[in-house]
Protein backbone atom coordinates (compact mmCIF):
# COMPACT_ATOMS: atom_id res chain seq x y z
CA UNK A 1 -68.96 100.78 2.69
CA UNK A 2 -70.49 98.75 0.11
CA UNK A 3 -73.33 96.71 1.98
CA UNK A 4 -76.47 98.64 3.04
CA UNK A 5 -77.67 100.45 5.95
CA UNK A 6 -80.33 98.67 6.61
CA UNK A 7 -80.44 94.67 8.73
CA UNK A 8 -81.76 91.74 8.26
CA UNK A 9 -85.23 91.85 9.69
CA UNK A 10 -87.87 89.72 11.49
CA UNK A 11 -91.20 89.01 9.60
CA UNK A 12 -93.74 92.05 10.78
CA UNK A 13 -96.74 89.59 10.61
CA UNK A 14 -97.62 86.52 12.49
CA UNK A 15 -96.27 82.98 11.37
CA UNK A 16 -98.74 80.74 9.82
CA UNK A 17 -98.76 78.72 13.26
CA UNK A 18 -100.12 81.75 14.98
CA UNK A 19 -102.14 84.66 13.53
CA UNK A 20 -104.20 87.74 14.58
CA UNK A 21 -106.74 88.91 11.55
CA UNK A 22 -108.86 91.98 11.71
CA UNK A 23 -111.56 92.13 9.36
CA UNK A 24 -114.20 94.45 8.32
CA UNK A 25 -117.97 92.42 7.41
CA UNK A 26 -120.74 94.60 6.31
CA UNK A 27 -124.13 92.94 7.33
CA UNK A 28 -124.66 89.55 5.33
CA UNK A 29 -120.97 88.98 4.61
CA UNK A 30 -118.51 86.52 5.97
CA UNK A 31 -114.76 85.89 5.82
CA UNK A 32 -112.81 82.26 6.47
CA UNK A 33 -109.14 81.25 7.63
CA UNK A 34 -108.40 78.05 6.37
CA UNK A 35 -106.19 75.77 8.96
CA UNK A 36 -104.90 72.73 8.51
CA UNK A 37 -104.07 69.83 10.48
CA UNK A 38 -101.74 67.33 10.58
CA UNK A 39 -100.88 65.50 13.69
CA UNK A 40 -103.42 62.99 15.40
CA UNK A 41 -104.02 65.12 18.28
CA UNK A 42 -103.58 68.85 17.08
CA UNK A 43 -104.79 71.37 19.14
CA UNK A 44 -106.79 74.65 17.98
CA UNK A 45 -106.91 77.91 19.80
CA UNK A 46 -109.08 80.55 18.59
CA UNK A 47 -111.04 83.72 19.72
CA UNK A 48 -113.13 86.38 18.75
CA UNK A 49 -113.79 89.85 19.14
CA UNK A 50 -116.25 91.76 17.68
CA UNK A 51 -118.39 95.01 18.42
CA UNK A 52 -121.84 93.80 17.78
CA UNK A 53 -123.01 89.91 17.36
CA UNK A 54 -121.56 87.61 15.35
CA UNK A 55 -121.42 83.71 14.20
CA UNK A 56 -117.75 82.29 14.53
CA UNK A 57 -117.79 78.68 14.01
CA UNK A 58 -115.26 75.76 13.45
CA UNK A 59 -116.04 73.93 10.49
CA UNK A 60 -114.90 71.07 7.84
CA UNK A 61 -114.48 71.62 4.80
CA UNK A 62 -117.92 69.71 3.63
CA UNK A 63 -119.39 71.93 6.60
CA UNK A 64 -118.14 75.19 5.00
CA UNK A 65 -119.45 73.86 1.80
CA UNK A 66 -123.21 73.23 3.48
CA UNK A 67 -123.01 77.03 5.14
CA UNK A 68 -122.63 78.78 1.89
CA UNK A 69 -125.67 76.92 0.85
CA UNK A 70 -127.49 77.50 3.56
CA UNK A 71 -128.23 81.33 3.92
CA UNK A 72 -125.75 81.80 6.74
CA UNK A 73 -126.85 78.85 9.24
CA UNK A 74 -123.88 77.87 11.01
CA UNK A 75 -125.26 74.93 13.24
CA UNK A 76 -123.70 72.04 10.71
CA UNK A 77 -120.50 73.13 12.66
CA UNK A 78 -118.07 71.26 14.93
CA UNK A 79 -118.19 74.79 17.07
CA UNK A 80 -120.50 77.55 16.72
CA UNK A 81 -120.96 80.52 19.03
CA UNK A 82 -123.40 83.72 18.19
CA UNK A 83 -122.03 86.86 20.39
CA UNK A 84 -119.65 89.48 20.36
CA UNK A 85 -116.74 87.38 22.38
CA UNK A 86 -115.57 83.54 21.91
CA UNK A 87 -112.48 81.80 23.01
CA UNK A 88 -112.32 78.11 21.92
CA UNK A 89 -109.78 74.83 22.41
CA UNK A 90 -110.65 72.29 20.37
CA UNK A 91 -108.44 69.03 19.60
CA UNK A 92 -108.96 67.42 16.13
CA UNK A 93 -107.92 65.14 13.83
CA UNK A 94 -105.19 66.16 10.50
CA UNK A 95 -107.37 67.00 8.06
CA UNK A 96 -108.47 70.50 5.97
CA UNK A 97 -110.88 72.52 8.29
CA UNK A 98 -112.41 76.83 8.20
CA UNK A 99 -112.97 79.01 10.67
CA UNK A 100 -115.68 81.88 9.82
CA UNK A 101 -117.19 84.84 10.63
CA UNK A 102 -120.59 85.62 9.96
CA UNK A 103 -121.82 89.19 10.23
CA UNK A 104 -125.69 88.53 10.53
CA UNK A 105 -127.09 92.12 11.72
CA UNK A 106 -125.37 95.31 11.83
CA UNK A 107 -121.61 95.74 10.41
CA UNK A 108 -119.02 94.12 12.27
CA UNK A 109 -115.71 95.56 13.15
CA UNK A 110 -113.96 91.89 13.76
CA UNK A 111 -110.45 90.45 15.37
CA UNK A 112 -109.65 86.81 15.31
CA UNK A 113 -106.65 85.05 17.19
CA UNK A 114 -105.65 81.64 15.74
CA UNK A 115 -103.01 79.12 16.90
CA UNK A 116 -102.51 76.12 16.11
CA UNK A 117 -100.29 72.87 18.00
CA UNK A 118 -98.28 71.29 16.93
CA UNK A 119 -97.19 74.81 15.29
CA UNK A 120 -96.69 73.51 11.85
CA UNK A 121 -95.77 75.72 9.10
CA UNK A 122 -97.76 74.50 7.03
CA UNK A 123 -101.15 75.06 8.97
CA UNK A 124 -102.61 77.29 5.93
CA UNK A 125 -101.59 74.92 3.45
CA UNK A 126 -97.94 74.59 1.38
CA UNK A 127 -95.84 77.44 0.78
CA UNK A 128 -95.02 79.10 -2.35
CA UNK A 129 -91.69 81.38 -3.35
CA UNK A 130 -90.31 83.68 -2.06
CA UNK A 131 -89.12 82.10 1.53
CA UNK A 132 -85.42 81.78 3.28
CA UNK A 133 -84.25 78.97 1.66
CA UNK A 134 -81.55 76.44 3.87
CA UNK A 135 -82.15 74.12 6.75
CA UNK A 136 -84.24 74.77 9.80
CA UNK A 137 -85.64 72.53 12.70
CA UNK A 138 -88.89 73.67 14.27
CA UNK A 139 -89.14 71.00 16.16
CA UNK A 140 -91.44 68.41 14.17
CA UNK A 141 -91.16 65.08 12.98
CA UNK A 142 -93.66 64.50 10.01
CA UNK A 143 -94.59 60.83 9.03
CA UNK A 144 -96.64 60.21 6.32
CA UNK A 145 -97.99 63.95 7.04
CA UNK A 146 -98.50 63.44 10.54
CA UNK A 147 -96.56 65.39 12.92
CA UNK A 148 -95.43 65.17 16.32
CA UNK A 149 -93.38 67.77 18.48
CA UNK A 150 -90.59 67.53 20.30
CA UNK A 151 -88.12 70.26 21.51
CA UNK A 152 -84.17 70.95 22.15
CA UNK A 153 -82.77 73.18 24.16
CA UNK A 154 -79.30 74.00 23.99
CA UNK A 155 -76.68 76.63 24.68
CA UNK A 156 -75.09 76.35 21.68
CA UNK A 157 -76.03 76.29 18.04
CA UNK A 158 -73.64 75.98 14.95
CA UNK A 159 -74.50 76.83 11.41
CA UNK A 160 -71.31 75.51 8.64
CA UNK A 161 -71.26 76.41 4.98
CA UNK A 162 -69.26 75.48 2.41
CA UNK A 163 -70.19 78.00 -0.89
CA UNK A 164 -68.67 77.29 -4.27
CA UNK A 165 -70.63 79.93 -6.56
CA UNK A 166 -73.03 82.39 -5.27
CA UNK A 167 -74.18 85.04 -6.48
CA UNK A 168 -77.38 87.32 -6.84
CA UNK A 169 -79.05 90.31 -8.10
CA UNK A 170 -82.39 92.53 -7.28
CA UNK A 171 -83.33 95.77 -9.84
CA UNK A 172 -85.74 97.08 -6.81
CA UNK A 173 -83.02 96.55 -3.65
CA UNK A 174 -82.45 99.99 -3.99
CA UNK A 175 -85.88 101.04 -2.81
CA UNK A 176 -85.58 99.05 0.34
CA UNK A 177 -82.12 100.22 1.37
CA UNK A 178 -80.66 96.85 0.49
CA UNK A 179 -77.88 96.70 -2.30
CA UNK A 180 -79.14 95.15 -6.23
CA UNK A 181 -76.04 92.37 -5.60
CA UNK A 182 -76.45 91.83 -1.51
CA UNK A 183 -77.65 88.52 0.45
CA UNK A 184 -76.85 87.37 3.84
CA UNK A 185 -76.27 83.53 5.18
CA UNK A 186 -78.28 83.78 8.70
CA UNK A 187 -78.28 81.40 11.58
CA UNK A 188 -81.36 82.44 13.71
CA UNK A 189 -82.15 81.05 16.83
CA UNK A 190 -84.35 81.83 19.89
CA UNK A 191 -83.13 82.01 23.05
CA UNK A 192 -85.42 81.49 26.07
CA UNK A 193 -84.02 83.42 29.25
CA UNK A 194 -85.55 82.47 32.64
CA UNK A 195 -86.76 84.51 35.39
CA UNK A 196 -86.61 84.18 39.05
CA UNK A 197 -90.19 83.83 40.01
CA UNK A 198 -91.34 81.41 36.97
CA UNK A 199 -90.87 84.41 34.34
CA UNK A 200 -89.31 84.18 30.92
CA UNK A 201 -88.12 86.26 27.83
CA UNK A 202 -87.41 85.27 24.77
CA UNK A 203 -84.91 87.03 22.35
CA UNK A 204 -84.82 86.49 18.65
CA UNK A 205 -80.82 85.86 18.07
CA UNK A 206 -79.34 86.78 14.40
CA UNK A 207 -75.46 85.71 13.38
CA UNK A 208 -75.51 86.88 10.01
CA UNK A 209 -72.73 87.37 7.28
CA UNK A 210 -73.92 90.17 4.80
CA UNK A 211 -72.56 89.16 0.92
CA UNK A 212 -72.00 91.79 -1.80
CA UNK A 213 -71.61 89.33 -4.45
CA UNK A 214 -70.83 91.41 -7.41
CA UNK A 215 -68.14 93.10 -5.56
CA UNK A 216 -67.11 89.71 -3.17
CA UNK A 217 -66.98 91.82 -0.19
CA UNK A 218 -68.38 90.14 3.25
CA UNK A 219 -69.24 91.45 6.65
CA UNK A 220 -70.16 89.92 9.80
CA UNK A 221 -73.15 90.98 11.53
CA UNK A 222 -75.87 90.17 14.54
CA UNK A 223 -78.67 91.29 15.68
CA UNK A 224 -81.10 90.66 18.80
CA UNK A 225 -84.60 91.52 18.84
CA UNK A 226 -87.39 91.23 21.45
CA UNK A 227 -89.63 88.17 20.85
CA UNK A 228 -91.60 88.95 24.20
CA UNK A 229 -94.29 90.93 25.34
CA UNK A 230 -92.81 92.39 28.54
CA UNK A 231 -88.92 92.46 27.29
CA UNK A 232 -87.17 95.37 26.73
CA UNK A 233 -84.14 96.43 24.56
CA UNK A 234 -82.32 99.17 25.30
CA UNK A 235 -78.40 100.50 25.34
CA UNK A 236 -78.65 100.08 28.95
CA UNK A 237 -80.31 97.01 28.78
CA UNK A 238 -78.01 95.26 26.30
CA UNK A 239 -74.53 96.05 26.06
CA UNK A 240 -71.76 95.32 23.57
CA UNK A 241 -67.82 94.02 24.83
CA UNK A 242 -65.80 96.21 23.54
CA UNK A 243 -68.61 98.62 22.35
CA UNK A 244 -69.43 97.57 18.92
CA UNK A 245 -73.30 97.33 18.96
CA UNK A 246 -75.72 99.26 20.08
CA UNK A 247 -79.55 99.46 20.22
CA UNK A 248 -81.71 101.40 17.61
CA UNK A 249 -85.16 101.70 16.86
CA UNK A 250 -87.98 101.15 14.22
CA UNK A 251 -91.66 101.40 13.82
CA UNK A 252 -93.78 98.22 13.86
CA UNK A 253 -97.71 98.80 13.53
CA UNK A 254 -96.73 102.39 14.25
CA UNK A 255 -95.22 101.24 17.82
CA UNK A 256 -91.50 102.09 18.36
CA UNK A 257 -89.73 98.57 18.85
CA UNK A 258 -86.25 98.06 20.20
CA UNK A 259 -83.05 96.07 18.80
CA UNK A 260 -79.22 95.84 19.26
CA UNK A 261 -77.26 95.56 16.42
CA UNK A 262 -73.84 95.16 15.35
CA UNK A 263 -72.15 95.13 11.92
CA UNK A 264 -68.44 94.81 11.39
CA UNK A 265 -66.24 96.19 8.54
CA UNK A 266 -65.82 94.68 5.30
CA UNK A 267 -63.81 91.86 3.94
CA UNK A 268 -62.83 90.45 0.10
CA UNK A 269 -63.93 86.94 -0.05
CA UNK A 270 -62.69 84.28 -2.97
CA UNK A 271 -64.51 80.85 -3.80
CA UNK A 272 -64.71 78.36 -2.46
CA UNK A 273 -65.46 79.53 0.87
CA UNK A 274 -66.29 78.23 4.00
CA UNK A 275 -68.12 79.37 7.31
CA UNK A 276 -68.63 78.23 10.83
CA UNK A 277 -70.92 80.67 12.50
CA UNK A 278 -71.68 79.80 16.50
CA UNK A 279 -73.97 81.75 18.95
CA UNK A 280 -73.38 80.73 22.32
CA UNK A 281 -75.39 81.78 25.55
CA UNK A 282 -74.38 81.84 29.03
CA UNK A 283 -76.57 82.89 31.89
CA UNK A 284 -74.84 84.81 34.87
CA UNK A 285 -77.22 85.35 37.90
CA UNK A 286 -77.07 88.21 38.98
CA UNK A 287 -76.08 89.91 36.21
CA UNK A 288 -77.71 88.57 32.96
CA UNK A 289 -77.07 86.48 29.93
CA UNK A 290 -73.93 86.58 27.46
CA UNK A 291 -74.93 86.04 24.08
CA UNK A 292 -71.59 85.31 21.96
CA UNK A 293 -71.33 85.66 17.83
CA UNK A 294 -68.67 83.70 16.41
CA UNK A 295 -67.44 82.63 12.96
CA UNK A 296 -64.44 80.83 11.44
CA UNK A 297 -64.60 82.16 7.86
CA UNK A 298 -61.58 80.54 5.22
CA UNK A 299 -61.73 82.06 1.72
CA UNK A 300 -62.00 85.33 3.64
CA UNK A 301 -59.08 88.22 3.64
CA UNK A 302 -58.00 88.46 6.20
CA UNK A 303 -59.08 85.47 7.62
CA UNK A 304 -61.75 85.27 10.75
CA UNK A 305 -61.36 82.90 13.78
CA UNK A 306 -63.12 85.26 16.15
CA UNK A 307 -65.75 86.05 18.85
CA UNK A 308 -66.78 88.83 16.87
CA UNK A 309 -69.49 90.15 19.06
CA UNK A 310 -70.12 89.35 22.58
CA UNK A 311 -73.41 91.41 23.88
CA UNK A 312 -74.87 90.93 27.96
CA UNK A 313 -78.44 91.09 27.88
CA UNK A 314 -78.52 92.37 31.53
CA UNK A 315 -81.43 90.81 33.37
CA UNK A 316 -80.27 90.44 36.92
CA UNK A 317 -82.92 87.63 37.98
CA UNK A 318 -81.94 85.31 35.14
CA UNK A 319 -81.83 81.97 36.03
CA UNK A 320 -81.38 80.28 32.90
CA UNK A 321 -81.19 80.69 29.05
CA UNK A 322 -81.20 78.14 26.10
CA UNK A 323 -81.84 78.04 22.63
CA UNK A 324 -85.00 76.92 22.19
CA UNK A 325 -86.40 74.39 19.62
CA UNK A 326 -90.12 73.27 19.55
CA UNK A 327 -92.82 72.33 17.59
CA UNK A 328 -95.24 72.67 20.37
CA UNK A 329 -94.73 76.02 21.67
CA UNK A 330 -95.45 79.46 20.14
CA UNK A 331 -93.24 82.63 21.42
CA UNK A 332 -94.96 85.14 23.18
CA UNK A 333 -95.19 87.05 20.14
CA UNK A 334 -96.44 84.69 18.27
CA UNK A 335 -93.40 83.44 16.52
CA UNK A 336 -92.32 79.89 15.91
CA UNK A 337 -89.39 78.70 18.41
CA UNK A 338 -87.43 77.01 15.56
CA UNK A 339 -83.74 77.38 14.76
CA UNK A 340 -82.36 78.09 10.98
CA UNK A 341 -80.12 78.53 8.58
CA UNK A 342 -81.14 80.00 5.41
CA UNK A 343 -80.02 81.92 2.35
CA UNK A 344 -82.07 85.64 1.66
CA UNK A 345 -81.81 89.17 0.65
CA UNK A 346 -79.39 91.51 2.20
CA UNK A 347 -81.77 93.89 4.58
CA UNK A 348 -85.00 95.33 5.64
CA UNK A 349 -87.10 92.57 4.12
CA UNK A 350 -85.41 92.30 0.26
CA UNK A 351 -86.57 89.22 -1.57
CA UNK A 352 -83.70 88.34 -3.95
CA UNK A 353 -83.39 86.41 -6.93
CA UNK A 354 -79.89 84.02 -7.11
CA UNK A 355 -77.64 83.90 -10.25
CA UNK A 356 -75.56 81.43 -9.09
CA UNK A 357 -75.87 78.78 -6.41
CA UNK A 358 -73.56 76.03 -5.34
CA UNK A 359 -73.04 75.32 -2.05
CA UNK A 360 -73.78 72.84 1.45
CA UNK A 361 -75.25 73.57 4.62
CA UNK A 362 -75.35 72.39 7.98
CA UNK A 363 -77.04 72.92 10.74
CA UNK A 364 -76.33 71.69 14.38
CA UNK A 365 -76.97 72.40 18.60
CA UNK A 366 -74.74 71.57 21.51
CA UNK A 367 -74.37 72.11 25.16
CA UNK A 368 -71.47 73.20 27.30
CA UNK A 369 -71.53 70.38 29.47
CA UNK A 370 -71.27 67.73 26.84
CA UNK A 371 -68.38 67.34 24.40
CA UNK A 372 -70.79 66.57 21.19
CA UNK A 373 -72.40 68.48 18.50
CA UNK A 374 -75.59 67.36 17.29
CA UNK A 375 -78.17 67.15 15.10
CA UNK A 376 -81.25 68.02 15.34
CA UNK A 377 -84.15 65.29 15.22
CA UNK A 378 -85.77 66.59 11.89
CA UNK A 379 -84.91 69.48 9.35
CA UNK A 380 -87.11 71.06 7.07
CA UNK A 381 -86.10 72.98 3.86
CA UNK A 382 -87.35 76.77 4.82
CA UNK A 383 -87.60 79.15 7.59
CA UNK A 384 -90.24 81.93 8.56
CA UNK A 385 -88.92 83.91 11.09
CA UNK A 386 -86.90 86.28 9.08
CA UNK A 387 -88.42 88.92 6.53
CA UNK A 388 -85.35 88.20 3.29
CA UNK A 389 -86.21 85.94 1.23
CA UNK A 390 -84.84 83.93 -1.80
CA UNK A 391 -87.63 82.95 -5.02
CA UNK A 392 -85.70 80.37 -6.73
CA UNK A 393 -82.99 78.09 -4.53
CA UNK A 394 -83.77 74.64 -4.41
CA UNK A 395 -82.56 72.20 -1.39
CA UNK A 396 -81.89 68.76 -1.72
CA UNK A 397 -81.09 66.83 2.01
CA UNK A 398 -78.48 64.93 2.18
CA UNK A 399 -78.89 63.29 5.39
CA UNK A 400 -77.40 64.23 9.00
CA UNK A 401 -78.21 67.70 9.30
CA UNK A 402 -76.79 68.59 6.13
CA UNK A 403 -78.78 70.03 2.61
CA UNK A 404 -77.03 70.68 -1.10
CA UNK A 405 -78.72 74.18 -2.25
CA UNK A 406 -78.47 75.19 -5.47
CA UNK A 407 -80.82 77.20 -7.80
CA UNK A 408 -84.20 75.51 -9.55
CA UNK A 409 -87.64 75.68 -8.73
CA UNK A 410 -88.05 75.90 -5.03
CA UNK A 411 -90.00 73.36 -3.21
CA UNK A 412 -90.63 73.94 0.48
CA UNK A 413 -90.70 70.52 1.72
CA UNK A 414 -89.92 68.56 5.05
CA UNK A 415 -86.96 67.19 4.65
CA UNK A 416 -86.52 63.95 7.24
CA UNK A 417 -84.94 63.10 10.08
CA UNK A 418 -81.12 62.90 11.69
CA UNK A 419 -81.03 59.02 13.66
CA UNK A 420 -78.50 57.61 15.24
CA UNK A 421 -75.02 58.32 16.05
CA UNK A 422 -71.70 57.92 15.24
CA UNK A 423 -68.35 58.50 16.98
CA UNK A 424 -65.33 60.49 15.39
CA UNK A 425 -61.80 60.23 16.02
CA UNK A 426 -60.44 63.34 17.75
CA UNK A 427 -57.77 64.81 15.57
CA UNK A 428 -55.91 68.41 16.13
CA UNK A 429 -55.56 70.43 13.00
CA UNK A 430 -55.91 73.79 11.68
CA UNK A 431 -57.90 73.60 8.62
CA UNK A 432 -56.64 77.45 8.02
CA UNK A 433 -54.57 75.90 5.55
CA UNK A 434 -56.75 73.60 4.05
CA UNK A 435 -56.70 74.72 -0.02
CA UNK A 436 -59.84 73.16 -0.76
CA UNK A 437 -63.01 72.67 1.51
CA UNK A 438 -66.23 69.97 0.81
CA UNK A 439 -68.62 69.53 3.15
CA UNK A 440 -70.86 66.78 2.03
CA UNK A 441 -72.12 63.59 3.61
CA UNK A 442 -74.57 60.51 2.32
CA UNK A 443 -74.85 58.83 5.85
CA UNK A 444 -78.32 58.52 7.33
CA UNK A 445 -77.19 58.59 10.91
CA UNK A 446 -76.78 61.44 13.27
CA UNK A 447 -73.74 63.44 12.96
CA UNK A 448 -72.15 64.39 15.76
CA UNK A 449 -68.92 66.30 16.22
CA UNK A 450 -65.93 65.56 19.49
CA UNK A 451 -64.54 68.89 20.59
CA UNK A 452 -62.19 70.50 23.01
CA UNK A 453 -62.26 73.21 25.46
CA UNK A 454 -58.92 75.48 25.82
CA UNK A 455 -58.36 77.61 28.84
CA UNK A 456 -57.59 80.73 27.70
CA UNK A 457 -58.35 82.54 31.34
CA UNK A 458 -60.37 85.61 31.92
CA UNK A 459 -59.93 87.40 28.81
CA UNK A 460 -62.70 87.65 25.96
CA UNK A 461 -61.37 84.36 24.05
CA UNK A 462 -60.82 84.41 20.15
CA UNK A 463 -62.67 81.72 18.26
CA UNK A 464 -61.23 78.49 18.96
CA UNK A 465 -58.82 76.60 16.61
CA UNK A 466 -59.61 72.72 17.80
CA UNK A 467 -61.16 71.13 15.35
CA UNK A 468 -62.11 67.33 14.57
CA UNK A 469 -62.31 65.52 10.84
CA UNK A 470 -63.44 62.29 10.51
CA UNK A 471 -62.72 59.02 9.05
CA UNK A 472 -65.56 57.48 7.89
CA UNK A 473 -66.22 54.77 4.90
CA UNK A 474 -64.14 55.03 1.98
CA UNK A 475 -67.09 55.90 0.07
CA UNK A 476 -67.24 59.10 2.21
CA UNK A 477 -65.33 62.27 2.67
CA UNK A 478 -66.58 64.73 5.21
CA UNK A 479 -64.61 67.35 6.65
CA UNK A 480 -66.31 69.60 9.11
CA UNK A 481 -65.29 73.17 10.81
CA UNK A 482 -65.67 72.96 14.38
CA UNK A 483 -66.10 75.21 17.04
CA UNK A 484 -65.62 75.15 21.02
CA UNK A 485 -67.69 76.87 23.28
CA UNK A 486 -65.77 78.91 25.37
CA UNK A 487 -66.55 79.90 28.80
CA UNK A 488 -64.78 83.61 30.31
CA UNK A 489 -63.90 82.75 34.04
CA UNK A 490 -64.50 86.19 35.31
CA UNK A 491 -65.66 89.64 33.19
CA UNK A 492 -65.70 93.18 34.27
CA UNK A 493 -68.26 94.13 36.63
CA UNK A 494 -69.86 96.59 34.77
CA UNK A 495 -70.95 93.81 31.84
């Protein structure tokens, strides 16, 4: 098999929006994390603990500049505490701020807890390469660099490429497991499960085609991983239809951590391509919540219209379980609820350098009980909950939940907004046997996508072959893969 052994991987640190420090001060030293702020009303969380007394304070960035003339006097501050324990909630205005530790006496042995709401990524300043390069929502608008939250939850979230040239390469792959020539496509996604009795999990969600690009060999893979601190991952509590995943283990801050993963066999690609790649969750009380991987691959030998993985996280007092989207929330690992679809190395972490890039993404939610796919409020041009990473694709937006990505300099921007909507003409066709593929779009409204639902009975469905293109402007040509969720009206008791 040419691809590697290892998977694609979630980031082993905290976000930016939420981060645990522990520092060492010898007497007379101090240490700052820089936040910044840029919604009206943002909200800062810190602590502090420490095993003898310290100063933590809050500060501006004028204040910071008065403390370190000041022989260590902390008072100029908008908080200051002098102990060996602080927890503080302060709401301030956007704007450039510090928080630092002062070790006045004895040596302090020092951990500090930051979050900040909205959860911006940028809340230590602008990114630079390497990051997952695509489209991602998490959950922000961001006017004239003030944000404000809002959140989506949805059983349902759709990730289409079209890919004209790709390719990339990676002397030191080797080293992590990864191969010199892989990448993987991912659609990530977090899915909130809830509890009987007000309790929740949440489960990082992974639909991810692995690329050998020298060789153009493809395979599809997932991947769920525990985003909570009381969830648990194991082969009995996750199971795989048909028995293709399983759970394995790793080491995480020298903790053994849980995750199910599945990988499928290879394929031979050609150019152009084009994916559809769905995740769909269903909660069954009493049982648990089926998490579905799809993808409707063209370019692809032999060609994929499948379900290709359908794993029951068993959980038997589930009540509910979305995909959740929000700027205003933080998982209870500290992770960003934000959805994505972004370009990076192959496995266990690889940042990878592209050769060639041509190619359009998009990235959309829907819910079972609605016919409509949607878009999401806002995109921006980067996610940070995986570990792969790309150091030079550039995205340019081209409106309605759609970017162009090519390579260039990378700029980790916001990108805008999705408004409006539009309807589409409903249209049964197989585009199986389209010969060539674009999918591009200049309109500034929402784009939203008419499907159907075929009853196919009680067996594990394939991957649906309704789809809907649109006639829009003569000025525009769009033509979109698109998938159905599919419900299974009974499954096997044992899951």
């Amino acid at each position: 098999m040419l691809h590697s052994s290892g998977l694609p991987v979630p980031r082993t640190s905290p976000p930016p929006g939420s981060l645990t420090s522990s520092l060492v001060l010898p007497s007379g030293y101090y240490d700052n994390i820089p936040v910044d702020t840029y919604d009206n009303s943002s909200t800062v969380q810190y602590s502090l603990y420490s095993n003898v007394p310290v100063s933590i304070a809050f500060m501006t960035e004028l204040q910071f500049q008065d403390f370190n003339n000041s022989n260590g006097d902390v008072s100029n501050s908008i908080a200051s505490y002098n102990g060996t324990y602080s927890s503080q909630t302060l709401r301030v205005a956007p704007g450039s701020y510090q928080v630092l530790v002062y070790a006045y006496g004895s040596q302090a042995n020092v951990t500090v807890s930051l979050t900040v709401y909205p959860n911006n990524p940028f809340v230590e300043g602008y990114l630079g390469p390497p990051e997952p390069t695509g489209i991602a929502s998490f959950g922000l608008y961001n006017v004239s660099g003030i944000d404000s939250p809002y959140s989506v939850s949805s059983t349902d979230v759709i990730g289409v490429a079209s890919i004209s040239r790709i390719g990339a390469y990676n002397s030191t792959a080797t080293s992590v497991g990864s191969n010199p020539s892989g990448i993987t496509l991912q659609l990530n996604s977090m899915l909130l499960v809830n509890e009987a009795g007000g309790q929740s999990q949440v489960y990082w969600c992974q639909n991810t085609p692995d690329l050998v690009t020298s060789a153009r060999q493809i395979a599809m893979s997932d991947n769920l991983w525990n985003a909570s601190t009381t969830g648990y991952l194991s082969n009995q509590s996750v199971t795989s239809e048909g028995g293709g995943g399983s759970v394995g283990t790793y080491q995480q801050d020298g903790t053994t951590q849980y995750y199910y993963s599945y990988e499928g066999s290879n394929s031979t690609y050609t150019l152009p391509m084009q994916m559809v790649l769905m995740m769909n969750a269903t909660a069954e009380p009493g049982t648990g919540v089926l998490v579905q991987f799809g993808a409707r691959l063209t370019g692809v030998s032999p060609q994929t219209d499948v379900w290709f993985d359908n794993a029951t996280i068993h959980d038997p007092s589930v009540t509910s379980a979305s995909f959740f989207t929000s700027g205003n929330n933080t998982t209870p690992d500290g992770s960003y609820y934000d959805t994505e679809l972004v370009f990076g190395g192959e496995a266990n972490g690889e940042e990878t350098q592209f050769t060639q890039m041509s190619s359009s993404l998009g990235l959309f939610y829907a819910n079972g009980s609605s016919p409509t796919m949607y878009a999401f409020p806002s995109y921006f041009g980067f996610g940070l909950e995986t570990a792969e990473s790309a150091d030079n694709l550039r995205v340019a937006y081209l409106g309605d939940g759609e970017v162009a990505v090519s390579t260039g300099v990378p700029a980790y921007e916001y990108l805008g907004t999705a408004t409006g909507s539009y309807t589409l003409s409903s249209v049964e066709s197989s585009l199986s046997n389209a010969s060539t593929f674009t999918f591009t779009s200049t309109t500034s409204s929402i784009t939203s996508y008419s499907f159907t639902t075929p009853d196919l009975g009680s067996s594990v469905p394939e991957f649906p072959y309704q789809w809907v293109l649109t006639p829009l402007a003569v000025a525009i040509i769009v033509s979109a893969y698109i998938l159905a969720r599919l419900k299974r009206e009974t499954k096997d008791s044992d899951g």
